[in-house]
C-alpha atoms as a PDB file:
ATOM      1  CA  UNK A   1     149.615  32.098 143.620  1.00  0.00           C
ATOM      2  CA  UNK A   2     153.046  30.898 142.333  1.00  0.00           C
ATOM      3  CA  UNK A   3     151.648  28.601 139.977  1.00  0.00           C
ATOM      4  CA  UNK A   4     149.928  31.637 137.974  1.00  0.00           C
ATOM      5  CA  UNK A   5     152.689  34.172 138.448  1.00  0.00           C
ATOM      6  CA  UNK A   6     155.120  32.018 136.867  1.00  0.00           C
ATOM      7  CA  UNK A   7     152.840  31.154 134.190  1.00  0.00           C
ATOM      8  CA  UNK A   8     152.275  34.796 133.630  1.00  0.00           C
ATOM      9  CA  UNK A   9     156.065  35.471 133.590  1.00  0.00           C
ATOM     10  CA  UNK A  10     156.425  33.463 130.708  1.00  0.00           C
ATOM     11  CA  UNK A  11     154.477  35.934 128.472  1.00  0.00           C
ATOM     12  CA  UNK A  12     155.946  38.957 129.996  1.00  0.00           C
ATOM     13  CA  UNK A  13     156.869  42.204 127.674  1.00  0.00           C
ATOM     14  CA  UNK A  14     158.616  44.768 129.153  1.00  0.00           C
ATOM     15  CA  UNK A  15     158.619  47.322 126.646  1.00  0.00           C
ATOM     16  CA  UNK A  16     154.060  46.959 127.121  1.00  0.00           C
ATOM     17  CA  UNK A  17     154.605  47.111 130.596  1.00  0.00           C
ATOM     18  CA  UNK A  18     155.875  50.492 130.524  1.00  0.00           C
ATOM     19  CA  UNK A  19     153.696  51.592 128.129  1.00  0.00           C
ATOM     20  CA  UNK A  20     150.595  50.303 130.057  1.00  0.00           C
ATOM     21  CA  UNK A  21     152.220  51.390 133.497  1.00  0.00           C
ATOM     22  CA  UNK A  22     151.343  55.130 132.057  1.00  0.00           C
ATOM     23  CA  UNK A  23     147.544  54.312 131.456  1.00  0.00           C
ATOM     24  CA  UNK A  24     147.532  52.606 135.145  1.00  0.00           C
ATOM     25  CA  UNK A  25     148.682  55.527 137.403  1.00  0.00           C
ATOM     26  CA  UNK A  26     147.294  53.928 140.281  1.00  0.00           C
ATOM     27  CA  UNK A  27     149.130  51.030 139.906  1.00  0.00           C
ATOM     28  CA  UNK A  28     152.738  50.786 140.565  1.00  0.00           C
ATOM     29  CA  UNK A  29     155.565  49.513 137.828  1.00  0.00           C
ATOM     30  CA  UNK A  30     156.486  46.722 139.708  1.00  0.00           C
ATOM     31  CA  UNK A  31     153.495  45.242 139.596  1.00  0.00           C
ATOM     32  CA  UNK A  32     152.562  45.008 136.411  1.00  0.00           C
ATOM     33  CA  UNK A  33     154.507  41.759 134.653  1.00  0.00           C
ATOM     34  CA  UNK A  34     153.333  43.108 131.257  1.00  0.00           C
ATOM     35  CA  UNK A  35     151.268  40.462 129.786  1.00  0.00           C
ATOM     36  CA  UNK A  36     148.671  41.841 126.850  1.00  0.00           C
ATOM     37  CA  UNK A  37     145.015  41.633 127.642  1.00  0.00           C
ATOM     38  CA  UNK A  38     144.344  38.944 125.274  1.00  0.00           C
ATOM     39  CA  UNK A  39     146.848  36.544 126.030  1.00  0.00           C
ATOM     40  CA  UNK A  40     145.422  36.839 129.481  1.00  0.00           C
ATOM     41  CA  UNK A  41     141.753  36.075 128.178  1.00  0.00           C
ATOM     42  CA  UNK A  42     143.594  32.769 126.242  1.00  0.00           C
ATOM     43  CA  UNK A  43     145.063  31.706 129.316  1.00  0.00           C
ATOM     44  CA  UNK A  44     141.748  31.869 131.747  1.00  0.00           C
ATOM     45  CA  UNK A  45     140.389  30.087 128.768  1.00  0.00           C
ATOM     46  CA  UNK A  46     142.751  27.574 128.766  1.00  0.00           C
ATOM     47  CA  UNK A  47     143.137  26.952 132.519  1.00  0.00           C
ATOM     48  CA  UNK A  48     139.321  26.533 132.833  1.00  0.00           C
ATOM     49  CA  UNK A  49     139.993  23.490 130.301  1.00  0.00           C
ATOM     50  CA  UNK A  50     142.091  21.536 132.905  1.00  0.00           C
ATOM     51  CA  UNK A  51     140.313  20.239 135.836  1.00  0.00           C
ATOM     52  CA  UNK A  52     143.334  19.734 137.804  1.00  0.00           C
ATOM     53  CA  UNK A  53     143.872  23.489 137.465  1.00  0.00           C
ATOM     54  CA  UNK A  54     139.610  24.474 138.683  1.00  0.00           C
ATOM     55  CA  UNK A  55     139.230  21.818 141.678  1.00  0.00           C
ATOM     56  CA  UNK A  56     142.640  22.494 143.068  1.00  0.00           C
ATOM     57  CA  UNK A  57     143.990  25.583 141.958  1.00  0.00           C
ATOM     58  CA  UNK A  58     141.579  27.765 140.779  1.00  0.00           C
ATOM     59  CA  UNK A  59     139.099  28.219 144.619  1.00  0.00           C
ATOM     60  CA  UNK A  60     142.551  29.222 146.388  1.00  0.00           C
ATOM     61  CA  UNK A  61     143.292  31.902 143.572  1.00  0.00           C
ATOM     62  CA  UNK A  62     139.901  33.070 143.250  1.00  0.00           C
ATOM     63  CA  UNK A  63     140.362  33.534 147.036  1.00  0.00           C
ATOM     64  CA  UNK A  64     143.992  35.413 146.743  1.00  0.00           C
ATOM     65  CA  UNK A  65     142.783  38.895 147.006  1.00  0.00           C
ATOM     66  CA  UNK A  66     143.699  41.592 146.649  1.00  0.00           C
ATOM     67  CA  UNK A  67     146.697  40.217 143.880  1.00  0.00           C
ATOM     68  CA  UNK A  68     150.237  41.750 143.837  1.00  0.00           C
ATOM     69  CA  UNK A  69     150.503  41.414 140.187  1.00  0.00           C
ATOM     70  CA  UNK A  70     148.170  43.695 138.364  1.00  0.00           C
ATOM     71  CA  UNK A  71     148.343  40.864 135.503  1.00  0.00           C
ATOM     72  CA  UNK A  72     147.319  38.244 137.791  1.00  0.00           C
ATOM     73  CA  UNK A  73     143.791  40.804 138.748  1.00  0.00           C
ATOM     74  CA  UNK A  74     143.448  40.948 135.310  1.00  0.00           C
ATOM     75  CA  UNK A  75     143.278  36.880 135.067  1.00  0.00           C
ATOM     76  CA  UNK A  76     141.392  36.671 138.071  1.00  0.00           C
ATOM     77  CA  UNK A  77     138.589  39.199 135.941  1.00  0.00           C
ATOM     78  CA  UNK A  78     138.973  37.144 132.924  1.00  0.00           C
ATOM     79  CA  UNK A  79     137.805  33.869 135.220  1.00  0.00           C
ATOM     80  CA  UNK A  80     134.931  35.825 136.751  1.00  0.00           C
ATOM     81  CA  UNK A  81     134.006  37.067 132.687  1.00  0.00           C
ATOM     82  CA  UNK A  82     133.570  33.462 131.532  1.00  0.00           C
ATOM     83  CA  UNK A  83     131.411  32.218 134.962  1.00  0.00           C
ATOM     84  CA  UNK A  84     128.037  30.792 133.476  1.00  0.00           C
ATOM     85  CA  UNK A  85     126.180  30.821 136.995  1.00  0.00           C
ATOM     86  CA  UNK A  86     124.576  34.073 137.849  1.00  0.00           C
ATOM     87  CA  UNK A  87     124.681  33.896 141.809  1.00  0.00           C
ATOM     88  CA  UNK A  88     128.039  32.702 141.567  1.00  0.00           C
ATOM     89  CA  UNK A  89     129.356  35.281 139.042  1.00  0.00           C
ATOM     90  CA  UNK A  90     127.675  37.818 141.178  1.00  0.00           C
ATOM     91  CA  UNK A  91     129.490  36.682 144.448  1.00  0.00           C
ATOM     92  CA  UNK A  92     132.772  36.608 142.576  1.00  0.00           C
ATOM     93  CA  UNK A  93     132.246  40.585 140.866  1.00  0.00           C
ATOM     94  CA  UNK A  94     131.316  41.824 144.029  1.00  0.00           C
ATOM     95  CA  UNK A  95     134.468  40.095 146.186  1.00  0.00           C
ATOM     96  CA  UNK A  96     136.932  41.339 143.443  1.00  0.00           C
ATOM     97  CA  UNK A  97     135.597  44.997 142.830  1.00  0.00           C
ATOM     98  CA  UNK A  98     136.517  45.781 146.255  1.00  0.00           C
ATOM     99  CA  UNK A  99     140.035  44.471 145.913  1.00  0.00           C
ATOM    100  CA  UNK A 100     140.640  46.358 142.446  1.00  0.00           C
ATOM    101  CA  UNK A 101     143.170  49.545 142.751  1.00  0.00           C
ATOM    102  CA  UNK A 102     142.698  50.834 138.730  1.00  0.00           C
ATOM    103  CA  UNK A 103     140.053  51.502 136.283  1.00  0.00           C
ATOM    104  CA  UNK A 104     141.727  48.882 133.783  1.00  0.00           C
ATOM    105  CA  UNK A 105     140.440  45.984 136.370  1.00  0.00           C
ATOM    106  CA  UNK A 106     137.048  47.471 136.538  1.00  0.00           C
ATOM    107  CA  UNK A 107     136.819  48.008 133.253  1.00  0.00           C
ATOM    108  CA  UNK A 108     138.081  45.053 131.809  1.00  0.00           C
ATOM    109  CA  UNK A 109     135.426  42.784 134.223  1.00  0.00           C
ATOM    110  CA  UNK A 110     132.338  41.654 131.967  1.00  0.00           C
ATOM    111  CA  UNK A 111     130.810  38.792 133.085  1.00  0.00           C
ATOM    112  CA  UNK A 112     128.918  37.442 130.069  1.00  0.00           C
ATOM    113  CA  UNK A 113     126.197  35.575 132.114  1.00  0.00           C
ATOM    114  CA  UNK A 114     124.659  39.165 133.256  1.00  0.00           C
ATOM    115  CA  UNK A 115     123.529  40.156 129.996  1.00  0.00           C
ATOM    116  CA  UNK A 116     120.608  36.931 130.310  1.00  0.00           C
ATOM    117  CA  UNK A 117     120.069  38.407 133.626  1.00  0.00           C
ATOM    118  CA  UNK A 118     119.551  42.063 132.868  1.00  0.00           C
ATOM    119  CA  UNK A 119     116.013  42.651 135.161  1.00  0.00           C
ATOM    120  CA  UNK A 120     117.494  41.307 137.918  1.00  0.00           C
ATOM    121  CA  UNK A 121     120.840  42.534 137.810  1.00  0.00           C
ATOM    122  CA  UNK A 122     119.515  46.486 137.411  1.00  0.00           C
ATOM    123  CA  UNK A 123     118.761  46.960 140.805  1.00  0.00           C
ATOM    124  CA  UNK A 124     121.893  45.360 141.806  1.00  0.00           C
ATOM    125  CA  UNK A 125     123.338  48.002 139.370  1.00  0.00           C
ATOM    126  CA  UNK A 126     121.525  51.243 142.043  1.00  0.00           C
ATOM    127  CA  UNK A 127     123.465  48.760 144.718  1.00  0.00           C
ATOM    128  CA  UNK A 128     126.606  49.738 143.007  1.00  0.00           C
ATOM    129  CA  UNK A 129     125.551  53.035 142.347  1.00  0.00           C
ATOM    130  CA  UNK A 130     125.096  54.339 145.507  1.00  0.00           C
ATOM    131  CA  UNK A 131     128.878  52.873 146.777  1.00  0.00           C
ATOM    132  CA  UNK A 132     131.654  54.453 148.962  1.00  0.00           C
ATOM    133  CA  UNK A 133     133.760  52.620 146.348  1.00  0.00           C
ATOM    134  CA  UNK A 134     135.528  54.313 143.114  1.00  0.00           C
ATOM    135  CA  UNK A 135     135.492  51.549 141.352  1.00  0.00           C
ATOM    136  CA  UNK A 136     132.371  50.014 142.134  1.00  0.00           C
ATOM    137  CA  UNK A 137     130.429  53.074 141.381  1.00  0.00           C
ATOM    138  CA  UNK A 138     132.779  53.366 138.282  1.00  0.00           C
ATOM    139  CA  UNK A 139     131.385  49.273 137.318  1.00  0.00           C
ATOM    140  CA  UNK A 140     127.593  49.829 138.165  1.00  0.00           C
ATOM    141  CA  UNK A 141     128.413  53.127 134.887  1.00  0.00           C
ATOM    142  CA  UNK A 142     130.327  50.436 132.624  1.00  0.00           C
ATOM    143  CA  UNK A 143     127.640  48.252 133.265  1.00  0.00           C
ATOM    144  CA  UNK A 144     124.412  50.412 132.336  1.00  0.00           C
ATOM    145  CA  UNK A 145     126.644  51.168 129.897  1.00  0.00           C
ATOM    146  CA  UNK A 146     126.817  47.909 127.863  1.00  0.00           C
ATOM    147  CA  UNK A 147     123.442  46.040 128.575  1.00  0.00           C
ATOM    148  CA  UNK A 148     120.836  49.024 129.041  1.00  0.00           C
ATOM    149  CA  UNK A 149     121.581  51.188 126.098  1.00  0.00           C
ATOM    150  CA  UNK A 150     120.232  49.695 123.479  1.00  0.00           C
ATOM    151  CA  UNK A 151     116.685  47.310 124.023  1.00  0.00           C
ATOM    152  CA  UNK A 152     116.941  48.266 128.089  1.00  0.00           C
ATOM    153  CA  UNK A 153     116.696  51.437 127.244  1.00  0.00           C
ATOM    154  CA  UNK A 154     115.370  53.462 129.893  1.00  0.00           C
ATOM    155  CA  UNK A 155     115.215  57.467 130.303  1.00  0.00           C
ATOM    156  CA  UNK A 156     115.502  57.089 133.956  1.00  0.00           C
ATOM    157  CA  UNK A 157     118.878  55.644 133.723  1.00  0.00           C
ATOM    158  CA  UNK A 158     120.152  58.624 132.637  1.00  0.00           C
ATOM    159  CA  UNK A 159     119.273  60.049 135.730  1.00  0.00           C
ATOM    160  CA  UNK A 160     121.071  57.384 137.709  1.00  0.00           C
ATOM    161  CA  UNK A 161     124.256  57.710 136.442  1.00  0.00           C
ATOM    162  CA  UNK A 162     124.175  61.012 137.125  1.00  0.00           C
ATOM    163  CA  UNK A 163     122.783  60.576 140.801  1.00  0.00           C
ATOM    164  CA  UNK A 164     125.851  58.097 141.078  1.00  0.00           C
ATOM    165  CA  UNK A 165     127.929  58.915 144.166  1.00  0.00           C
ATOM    166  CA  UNK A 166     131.641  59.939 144.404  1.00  0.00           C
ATOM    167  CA  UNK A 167     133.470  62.801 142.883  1.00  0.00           C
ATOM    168  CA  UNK A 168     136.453  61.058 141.883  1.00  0.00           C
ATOM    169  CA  UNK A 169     138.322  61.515 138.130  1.00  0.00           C
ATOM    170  CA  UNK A 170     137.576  57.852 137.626  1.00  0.00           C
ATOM    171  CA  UNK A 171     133.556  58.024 138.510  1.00  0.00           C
ATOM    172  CA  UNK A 172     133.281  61.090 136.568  1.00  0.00           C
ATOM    173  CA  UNK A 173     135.346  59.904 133.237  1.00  0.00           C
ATOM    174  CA  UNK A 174     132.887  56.956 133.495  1.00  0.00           C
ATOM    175  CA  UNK A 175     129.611  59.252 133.608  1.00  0.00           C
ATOM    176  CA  UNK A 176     131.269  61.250 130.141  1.00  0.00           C
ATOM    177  CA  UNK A 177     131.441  57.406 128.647  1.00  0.00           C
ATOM    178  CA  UNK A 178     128.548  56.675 128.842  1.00  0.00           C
ATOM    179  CA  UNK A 179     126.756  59.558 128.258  1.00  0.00           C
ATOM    180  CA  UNK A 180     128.624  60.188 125.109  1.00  0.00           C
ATOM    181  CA  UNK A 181     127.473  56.460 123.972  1.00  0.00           C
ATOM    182  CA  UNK A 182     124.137  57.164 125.153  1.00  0.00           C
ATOM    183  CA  UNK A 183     124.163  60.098 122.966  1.00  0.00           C
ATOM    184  CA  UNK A 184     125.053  57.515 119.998  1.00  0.00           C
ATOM    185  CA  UNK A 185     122.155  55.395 120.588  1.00  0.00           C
ATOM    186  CA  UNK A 186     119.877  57.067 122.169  1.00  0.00           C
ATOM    187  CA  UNK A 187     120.576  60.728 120.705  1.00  0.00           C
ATOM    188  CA  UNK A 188     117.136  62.486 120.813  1.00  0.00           C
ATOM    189  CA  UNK A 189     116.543  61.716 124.599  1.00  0.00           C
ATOM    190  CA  UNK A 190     120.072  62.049 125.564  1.00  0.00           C
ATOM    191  CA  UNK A 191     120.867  65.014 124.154  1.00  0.00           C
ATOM    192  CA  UNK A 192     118.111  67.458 125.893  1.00  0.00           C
ATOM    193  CA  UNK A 193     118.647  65.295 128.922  1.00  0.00           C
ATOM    194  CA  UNK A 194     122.608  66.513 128.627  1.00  0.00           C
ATOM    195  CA  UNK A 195     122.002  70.105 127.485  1.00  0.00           C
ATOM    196  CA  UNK A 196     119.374  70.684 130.193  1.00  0.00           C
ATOM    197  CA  UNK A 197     120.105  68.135 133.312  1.00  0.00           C
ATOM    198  CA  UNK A 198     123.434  67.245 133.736  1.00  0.00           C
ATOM    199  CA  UNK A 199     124.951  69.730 136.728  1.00  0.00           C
ATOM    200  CA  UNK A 200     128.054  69.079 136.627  1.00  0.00           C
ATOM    201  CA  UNK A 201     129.850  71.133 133.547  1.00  0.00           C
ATOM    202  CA  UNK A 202     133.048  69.228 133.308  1.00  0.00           C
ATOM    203  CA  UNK A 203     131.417  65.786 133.119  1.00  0.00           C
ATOM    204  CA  UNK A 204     128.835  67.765 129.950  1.00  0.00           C
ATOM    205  CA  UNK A 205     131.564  69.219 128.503  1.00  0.00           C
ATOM    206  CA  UNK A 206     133.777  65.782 128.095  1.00  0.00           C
ATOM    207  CA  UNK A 207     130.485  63.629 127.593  1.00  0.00           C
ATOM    208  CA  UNK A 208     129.741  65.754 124.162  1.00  0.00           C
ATOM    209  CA  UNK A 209     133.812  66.116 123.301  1.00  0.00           C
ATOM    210  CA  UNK A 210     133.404  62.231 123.215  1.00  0.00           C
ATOM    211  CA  UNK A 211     130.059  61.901 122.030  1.00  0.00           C
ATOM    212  CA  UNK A 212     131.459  64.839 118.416  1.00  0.00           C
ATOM    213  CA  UNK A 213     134.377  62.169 118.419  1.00  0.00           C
ATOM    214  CA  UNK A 214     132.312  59.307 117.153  1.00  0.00           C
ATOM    215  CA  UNK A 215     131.602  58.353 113.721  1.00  0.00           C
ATOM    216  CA  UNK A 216     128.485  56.975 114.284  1.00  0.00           C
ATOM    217  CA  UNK A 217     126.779  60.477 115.289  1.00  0.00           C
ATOM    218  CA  UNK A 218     125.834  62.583 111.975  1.00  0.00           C
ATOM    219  CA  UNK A 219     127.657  65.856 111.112  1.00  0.00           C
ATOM    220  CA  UNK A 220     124.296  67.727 112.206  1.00  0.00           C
ATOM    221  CA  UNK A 221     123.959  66.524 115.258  1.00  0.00           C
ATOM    222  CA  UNK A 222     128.141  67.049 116.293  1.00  0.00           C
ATOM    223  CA  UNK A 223     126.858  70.576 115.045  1.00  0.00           C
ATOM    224  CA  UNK A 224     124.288  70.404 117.552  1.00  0.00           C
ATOM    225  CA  UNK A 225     125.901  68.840 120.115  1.00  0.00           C
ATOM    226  CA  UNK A 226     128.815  72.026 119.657  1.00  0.00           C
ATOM    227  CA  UNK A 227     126.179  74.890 119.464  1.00  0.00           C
ATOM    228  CA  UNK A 228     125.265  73.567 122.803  1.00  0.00           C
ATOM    229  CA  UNK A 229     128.450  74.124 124.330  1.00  0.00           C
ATOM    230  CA  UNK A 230     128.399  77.563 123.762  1.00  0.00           C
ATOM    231  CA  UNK A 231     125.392  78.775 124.054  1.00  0.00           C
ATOM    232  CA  UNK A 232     125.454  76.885 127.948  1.00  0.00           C
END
């Protein structure tokens, strides 16, 4: 939408686009304008202030996929974050998680209305799971991630994420996240459940490289966690 690309354009820094260009191989120079994350997360704010912008503007861009602008994705995220209904937020995830091209898009997604939703939305998350898509896959991981690791707990889950289909770089780096956080906050279970289960040795080997690079785990269990490595 012209409206929002020329909005965009007036926070635009080249010198982050470049840099961010590198962490978003997938996504081509040109279309990144270079506008930081949280100036993007002020601006959905903002624009969800004016009605003008919602009733008239705001259906056709929400329809406007997939964007050209990487920048204008990461708005059209930032609207979908801050969506109070449920069913609607759920529409609007699933409609823009097939359009996405990069793990920044995926990753960046958080709808805050899931977390009051979190028994209904887990086997939504097996949906995701079981996906042809990278990045869907790659969301259903982020998502276990932040609302079932603490309270939601579940032992099975570990078992999910690692039953989550694809063999992409993406779907794999997402496993490693959060099995290394898993290993944070739920250490005890985790950690025989990585030592013992996990098949696949690269997506160990990086989950307890990230897990050793936290400060949160205590210098016996890194110990642990290293010992385990080589005695595999």
């Amino acid at each position: 939408m012209e409206y929002t690309i020329n909005l965009l354009k007036q926070y635009e820094d080249k010198a982050y686009a470049d840099f961010h260009s590198r962490l978003v191989p997938t996504v081509e120079r040109e279309r990144i304008i270079g506008v930081r994350t949280p100036v993007i997360r002020t601006l959905a704010k903002e624009l969800l202030k004016d009605e003008r912008f919602k009733s008239e503007m705001l259906p056709s861009f929400l329809n406007e996929l997939p964007h050209y602008y990487y920048d204008e994705t990461i708005l059209h995220g930032a609207f979908i974050s801050r969506e109070k209904d449920f069913q609607r937020a759920l529409y609007l995830t699933e409609q823009y998680l097939q359009s996405i091209d990069n793990w920044a898009a995926c990753d960046l997604l958080d709808p805050k209305v899931f977390a009051k939703h979190k028994s209904e939305l887990l086997g939504i998350i097996k949906r995701w799971l079981s996906s042809d898509s990278i990045y869907v896959v790659r969301f259903g991981i982020v998502t276990l991630l932040r609302y079932y690791l603490d309270a939601d707990f579940d032992a099975s889950h570990l078992e999910l994420v690692q039953k989550a289909n694809g063999d992409d770089y993406y779907i794999k780096m997402a496993k490693a996240w959060y099995y290394s956080t898993a290993l944070v906050k739920q250490y005890d279970i985790t950690f025989d459940y990585v030592v013992k289960q996990i098949k696949d040795d690269w997506v160990k080997k990086k989950s307890i490289q990230k897990a050793r690079e936290s400060f949160r785990l205590t210098p016996e269990q890194k110990d642990s966690l290293k010992l385990s490595i080589k005695h595999d």
